[in-house]
Protein backbone atom coordinates (compact mmCIF):
# COMPACT_ATOMS: atom_id res chain seq x y z
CA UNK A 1 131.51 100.02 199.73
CA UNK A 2 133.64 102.24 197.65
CA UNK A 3 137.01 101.34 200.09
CA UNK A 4 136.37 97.72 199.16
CA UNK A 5 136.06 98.31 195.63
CA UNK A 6 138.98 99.93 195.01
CA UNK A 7 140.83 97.14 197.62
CA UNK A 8 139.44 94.93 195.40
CA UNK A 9 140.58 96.60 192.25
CA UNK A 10 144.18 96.76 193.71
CA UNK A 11 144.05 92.81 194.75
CA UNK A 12 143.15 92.54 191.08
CA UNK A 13 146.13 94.71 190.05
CA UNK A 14 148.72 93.27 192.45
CA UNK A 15 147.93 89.34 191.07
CA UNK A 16 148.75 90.89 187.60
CA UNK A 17 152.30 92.30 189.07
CA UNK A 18 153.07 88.05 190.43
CA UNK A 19 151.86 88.72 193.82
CA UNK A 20 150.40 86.20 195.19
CA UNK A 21 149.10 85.62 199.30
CA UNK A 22 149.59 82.13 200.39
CA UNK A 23 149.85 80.35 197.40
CA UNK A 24 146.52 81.93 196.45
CA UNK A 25 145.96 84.48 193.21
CA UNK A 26 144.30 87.76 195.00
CA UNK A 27 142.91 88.77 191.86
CA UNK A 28 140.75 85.36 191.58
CA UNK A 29 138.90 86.05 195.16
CA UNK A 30 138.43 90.41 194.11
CA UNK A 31 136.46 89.42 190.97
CA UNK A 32 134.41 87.03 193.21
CA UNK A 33 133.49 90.03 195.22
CA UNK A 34 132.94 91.92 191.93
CA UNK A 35 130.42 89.75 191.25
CA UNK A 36 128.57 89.95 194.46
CA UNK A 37 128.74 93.40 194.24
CA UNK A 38 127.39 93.59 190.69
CA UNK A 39 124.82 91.45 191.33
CA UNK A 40 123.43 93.75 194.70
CA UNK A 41 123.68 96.93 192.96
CA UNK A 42 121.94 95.94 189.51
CA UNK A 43 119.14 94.62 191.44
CA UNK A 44 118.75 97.45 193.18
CA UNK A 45 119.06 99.86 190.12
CA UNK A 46 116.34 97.58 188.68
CA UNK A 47 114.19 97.58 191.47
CA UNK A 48 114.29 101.17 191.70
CA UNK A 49 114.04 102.23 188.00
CA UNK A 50 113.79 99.39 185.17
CA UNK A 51 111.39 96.92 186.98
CA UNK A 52 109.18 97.53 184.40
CA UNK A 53 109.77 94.80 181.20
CA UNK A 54 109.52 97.77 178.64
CA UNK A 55 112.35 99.47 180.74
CA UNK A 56 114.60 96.51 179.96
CA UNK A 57 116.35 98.67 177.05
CA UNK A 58 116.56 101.88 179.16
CA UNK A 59 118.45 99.33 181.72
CA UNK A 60 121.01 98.43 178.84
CA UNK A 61 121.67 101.63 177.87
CA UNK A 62 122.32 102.65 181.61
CA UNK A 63 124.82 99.97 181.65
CA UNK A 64 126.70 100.88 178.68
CA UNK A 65 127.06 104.51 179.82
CA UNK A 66 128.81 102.81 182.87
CA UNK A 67 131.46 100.61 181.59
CA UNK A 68 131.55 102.15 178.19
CA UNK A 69 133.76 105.20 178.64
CA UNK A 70 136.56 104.77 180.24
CA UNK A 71 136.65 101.36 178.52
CA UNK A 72 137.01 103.17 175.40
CA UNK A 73 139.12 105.80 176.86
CA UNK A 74 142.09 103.32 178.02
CA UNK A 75 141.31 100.71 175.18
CA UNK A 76 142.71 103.25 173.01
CA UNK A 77 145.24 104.49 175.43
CA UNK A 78 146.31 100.48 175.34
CA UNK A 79 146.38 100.12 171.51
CA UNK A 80 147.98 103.45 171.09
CA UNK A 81 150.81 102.24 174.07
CA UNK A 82 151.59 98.68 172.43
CA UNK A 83 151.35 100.02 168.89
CA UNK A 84 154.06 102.28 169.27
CA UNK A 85 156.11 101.07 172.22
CA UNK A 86 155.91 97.83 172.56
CA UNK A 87 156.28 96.25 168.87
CA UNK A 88 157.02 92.39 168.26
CA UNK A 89 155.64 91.34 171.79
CA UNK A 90 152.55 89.38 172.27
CA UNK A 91 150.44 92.46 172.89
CA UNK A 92 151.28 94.12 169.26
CA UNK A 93 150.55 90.40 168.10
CA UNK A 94 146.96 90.90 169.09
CA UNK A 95 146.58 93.84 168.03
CA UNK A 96 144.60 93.00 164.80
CA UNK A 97 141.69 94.57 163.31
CA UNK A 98 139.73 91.61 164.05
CA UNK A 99 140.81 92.12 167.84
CA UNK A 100 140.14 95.33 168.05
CA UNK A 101 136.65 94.72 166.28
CA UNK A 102 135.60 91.95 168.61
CA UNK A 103 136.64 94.16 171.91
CA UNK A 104 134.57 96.92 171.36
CA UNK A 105 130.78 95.47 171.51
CA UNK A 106 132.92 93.99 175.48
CA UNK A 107 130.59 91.13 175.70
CA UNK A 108 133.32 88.97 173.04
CA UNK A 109 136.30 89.69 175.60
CA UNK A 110 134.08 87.61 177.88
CA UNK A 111 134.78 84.13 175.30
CA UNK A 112 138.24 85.38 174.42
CA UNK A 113 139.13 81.30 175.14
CA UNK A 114 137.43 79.95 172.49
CA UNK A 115 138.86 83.08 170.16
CA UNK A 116 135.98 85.59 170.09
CA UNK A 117 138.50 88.20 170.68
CA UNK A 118 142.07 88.99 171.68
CA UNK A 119 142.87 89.82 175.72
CA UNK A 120 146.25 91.23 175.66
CA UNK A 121 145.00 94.62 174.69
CA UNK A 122 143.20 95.35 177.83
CA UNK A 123 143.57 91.93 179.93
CA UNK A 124 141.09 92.69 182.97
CA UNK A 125 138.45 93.74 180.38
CA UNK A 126 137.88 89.93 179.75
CA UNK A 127 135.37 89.88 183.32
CA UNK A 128 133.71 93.12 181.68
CA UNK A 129 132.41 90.66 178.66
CA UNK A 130 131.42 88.58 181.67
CA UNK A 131 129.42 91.40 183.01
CA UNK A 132 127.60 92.26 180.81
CA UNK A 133 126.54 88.98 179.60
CA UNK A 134 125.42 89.01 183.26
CA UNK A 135 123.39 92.72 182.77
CA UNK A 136 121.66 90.66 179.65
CA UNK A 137 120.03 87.95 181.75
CA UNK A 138 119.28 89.60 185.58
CA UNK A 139 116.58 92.19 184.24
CA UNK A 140 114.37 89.26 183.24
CA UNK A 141 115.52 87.06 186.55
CA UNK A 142 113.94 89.32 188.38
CA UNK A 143 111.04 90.57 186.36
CA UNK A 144 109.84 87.19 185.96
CA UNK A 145 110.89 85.45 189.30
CA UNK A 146 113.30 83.12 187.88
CA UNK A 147 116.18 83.60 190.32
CA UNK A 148 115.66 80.92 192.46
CA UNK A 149 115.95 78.50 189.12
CA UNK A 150 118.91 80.45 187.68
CA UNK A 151 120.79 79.81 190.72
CA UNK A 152 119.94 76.23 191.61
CA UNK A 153 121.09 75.64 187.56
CA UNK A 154 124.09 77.41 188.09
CA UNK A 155 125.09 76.25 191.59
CA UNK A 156 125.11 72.47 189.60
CA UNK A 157 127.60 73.46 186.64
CA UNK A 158 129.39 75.28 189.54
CA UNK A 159 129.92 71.62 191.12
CA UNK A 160 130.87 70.03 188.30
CA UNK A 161 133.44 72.28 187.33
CA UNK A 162 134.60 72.34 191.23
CA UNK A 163 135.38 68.98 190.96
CA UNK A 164 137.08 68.51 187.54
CA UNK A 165 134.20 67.04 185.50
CA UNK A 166 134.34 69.71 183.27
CA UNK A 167 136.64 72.43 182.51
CA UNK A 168 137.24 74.39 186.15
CA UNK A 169 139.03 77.60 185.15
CA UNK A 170 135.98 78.04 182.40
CA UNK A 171 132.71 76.89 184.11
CA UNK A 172 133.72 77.84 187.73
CA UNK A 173 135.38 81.17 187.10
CA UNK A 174 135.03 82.95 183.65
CA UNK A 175 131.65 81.90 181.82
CA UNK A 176 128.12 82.41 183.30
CA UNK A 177 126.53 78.87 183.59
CA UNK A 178 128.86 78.76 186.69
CA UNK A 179 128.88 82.00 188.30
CA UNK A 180 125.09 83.14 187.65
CA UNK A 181 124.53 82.05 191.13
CA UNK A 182 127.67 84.32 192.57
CA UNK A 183 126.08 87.19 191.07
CA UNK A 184 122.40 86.61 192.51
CA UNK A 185 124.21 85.66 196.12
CA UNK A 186 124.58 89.56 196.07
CA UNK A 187 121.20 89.88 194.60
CA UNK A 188 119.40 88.27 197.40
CA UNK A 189 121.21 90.38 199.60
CA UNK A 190 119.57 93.93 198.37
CA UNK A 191 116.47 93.96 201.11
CA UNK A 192 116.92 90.68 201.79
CA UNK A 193 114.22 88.61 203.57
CA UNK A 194 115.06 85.32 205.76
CA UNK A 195 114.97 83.22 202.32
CA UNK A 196 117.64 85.54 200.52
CA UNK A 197 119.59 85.48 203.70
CA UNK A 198 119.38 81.57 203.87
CA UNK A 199 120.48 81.81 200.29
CA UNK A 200 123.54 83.77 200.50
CA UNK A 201 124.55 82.84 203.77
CA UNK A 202 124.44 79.03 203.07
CA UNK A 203 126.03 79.76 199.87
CA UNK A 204 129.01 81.48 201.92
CA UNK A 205 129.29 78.76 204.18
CA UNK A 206 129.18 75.67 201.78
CA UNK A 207 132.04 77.25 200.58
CA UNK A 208 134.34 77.85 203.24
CA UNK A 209 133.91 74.03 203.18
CA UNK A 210 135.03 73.19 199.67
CA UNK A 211 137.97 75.65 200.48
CA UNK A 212 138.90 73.93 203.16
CA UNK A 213 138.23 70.44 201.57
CA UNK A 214 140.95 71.97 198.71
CA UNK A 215 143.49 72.61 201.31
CA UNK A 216 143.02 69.33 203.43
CA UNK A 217 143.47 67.89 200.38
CA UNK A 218 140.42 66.02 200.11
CA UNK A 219 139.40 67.66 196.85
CA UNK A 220 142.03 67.90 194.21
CA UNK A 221 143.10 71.74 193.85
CA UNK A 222 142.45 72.89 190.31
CA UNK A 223 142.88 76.23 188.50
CA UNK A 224 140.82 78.77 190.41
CA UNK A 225 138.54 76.55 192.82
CA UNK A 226 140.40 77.47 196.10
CA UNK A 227 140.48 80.82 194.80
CA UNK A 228 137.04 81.42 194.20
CA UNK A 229 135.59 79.67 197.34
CA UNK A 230 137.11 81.51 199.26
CA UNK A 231 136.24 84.63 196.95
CA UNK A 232 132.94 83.38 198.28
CA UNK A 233 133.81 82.74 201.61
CA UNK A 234 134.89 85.67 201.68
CA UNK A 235 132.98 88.02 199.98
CA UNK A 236 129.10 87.37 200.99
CA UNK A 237 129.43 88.68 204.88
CA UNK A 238 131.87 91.79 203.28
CA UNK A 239 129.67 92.74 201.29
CA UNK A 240 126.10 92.19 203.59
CA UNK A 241 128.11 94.19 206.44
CA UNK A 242 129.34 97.10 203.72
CA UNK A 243 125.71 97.42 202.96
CA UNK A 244 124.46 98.29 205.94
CA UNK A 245 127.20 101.50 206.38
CA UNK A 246 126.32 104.53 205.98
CA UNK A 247 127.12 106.85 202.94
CA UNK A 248 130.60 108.63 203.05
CA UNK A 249 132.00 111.03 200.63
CA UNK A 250 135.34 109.82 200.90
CA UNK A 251 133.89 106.66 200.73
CA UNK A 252 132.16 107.66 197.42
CA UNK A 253 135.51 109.30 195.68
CA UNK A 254 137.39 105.96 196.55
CA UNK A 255 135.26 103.60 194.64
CA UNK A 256 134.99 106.45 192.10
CA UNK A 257 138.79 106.06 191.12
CA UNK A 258 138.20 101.62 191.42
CA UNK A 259 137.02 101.38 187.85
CA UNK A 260 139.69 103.30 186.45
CA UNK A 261 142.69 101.35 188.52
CA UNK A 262 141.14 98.17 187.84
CA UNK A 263 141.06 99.24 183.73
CA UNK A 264 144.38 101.23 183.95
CA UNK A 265 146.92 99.35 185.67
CA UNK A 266 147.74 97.10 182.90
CA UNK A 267 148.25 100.43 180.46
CA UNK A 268 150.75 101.52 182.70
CA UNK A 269 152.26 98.45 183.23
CA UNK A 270 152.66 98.37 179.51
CA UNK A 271 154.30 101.79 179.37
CA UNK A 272 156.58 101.36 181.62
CA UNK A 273 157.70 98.31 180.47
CA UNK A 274 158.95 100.11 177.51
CA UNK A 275 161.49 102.27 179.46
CA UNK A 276 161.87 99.98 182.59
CA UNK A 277 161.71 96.16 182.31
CA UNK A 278 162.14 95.28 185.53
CA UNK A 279 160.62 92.75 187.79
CA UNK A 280 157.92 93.97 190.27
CA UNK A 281 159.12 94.35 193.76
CA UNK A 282 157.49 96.49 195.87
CA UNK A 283 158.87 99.95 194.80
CA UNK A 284 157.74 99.57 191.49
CA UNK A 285 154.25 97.92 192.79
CA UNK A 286 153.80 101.07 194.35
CA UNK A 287 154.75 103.71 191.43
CA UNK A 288 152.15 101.00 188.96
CA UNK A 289 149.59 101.62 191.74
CA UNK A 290 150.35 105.29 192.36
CA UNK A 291 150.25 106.49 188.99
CA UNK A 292 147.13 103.76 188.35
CA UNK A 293 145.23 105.76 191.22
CA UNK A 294 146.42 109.51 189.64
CA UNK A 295 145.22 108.24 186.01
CA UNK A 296 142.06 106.89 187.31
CA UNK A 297 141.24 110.44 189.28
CA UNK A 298 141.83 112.06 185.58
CA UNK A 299 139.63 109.49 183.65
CA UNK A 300 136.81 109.71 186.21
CA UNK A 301 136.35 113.52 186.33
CA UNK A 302 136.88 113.93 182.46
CA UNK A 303 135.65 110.87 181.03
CA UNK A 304 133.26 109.41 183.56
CA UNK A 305 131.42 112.38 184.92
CA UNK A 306 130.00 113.58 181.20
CA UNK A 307 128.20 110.04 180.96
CA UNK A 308 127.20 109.91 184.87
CA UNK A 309 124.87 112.91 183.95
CA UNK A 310 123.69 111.21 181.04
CA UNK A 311 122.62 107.53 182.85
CA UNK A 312 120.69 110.12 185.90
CA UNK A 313 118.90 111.75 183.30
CA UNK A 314 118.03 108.69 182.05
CA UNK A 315 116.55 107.58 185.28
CA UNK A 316 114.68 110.83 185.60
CA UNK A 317 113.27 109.94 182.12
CA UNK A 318 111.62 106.70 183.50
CA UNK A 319 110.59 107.79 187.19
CA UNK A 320 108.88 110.63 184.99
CA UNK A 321 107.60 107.87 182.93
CA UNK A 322 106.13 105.75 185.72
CA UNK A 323 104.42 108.90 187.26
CA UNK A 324 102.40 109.99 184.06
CA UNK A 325 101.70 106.13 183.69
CA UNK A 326 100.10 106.64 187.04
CA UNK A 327 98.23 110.40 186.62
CA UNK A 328 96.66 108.30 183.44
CA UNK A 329 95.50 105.66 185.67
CA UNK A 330 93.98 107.62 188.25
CA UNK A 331 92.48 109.65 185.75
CA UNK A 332 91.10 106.73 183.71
């Protein structure tokens, strides 16, 4: 799954330069894939080490060893960048205190619309906020059998955001009343049984329907709904085919570097604007991506690595837990 990762973090880059496939925003239908993603491998890492509702905390604290570093690490790298070399532009505009504040706890970037915190600092970090309000809820979705609930709640703000009863870019993209059940579509995908199946493969189906209903026309086109049903479309039977491949190294090193381009490309889009405004054609797509992919190699090994040995000694700390929980029982 690595390969599609960083495809997806490219797509994500790419909408960012104006590119756009078919009068659709490629960035839109990668973050729906995100989201599957997200949503198969959390429930797996909490299936395999956090099932247990005092291992909620330990689950948190994986998480933030994930996205916090090279967060931080190109955050700065951002404020640093527009600080000095790109003064009197919107970015230096948002770079406040209060900004800069708000961004670092992520989950604020996630309600940047209603002014929680700036997003021209690190612009894709916005769907991090929406991550980890996600990483919040799912522990207890699972422990307590409450995804089937979550999603039929979510699937109904979905709608009504879909068709223009309330706000669609908000509630059917960016806030997590309306994309809960996007998330748990890859959920019921890790070891899934006929009812996840039904689940997730109904959910992919309804909406290459709606995305077709958009482009007959039927259903009045708003911001994002094409985009993300067919992000949907789209994404489910990816992702359910991806999982069933085999682990590659190569595989491995290329969604190693995805984090990083889908963080970094906007940092050197900002420095380069300093010495070379000029629009993006595809020679300078390719030097944003090639220098995106070198920066992200540097930030994974040095920045990345350090905390990776910290979140799988974390996990040893808890299967180590469960097995003296169980020597006490058999004991007892």
């Amino acid at each position: 799954m690595g390969a599609y990762r960083l495809l997806l973090a490219v797509l994500v880059a790419v909408s960012h330069m104006g590119k756009t496939f078919a009068g659709l925003n490629p960035g839109v239908v990668a973050v729906i894939s995100f989201l599957i993603i997200s949503g198969f491998v959390m429930t797996s890492l909490i299936e395999r080490h956090y099932k247990a509702p005092g291992n909620v905390g330990l689950f948190y604290m994986d998480r933030a060893l994930r996205l916090y570093p090279q967060f931080l690490f190109y955050f700065v790298i951002s404020c640093v960048v527009i600080y000095f070399l790109l003064p009197g532009t919107p970015q230096a505009a948002d770079l406040t205190l209060g900004n800069i504040a708000a961004s670092l706890p992520i989950v604020p970037l996630g309600f940047y619309m209603f002014g929680a915190a700036g997003v021209e600092i690190l612009p894709p970090a916005w769907s991090l906020g929406l991550e980890m309000c996600f990483y919040l809820a799912i522990p207890f979705l699972i422990i307590y059998k409450l995804r089937g609930v979550a999603f039929a709640l979510s699937v109904v703000v979905f709608m009504a955001a879909y068709l223009g009863l309330i706000n669609t870019d908000l509630y059917g993209y960016r806030l997590l009343p309306g994309v809960l059940f996007m998330f748990l579509c890859g959920s019921y995908l890790y070891k899934p049984q006929a009812k996840g199946l039904a689940i997730a493969g109904g959910t992919a189906v309804a909406a290459a329907l709606m995305f077709l209903a958009i482009m007959a026309g039927v259903v009045e086109r708003r911001p994002f709904n094409a985009e993300v049903t067919a992000g949907l479309a789209l994404g489910v039977p990816v992702v359910y085919l991806l999982t069933k491949l085999r682990f590659h190294r190569v595989d491995e090193f290329l969604g190693n570097i995805s984090y990083g381009v889908f963080l970094n490309h906007f940092v050197v889009m900002y420095f380069l604007r300093a010495f070379w405004p000029v629009a993006y054609d595809g020679y300078i797509v390719a030097i944003v991506l090639g220098l995106s992919f070198v920066l992200s190699g540097v930030s994974y090994y040095y920045v990345e690595r350090p905390a990776l040995t910290l979140r799988h000694a974390l996990r040893a700390r808890v299967r180590y837990g469960v097995a003296q929980s169980r020597d006490r029982e058999i004991a007892a």
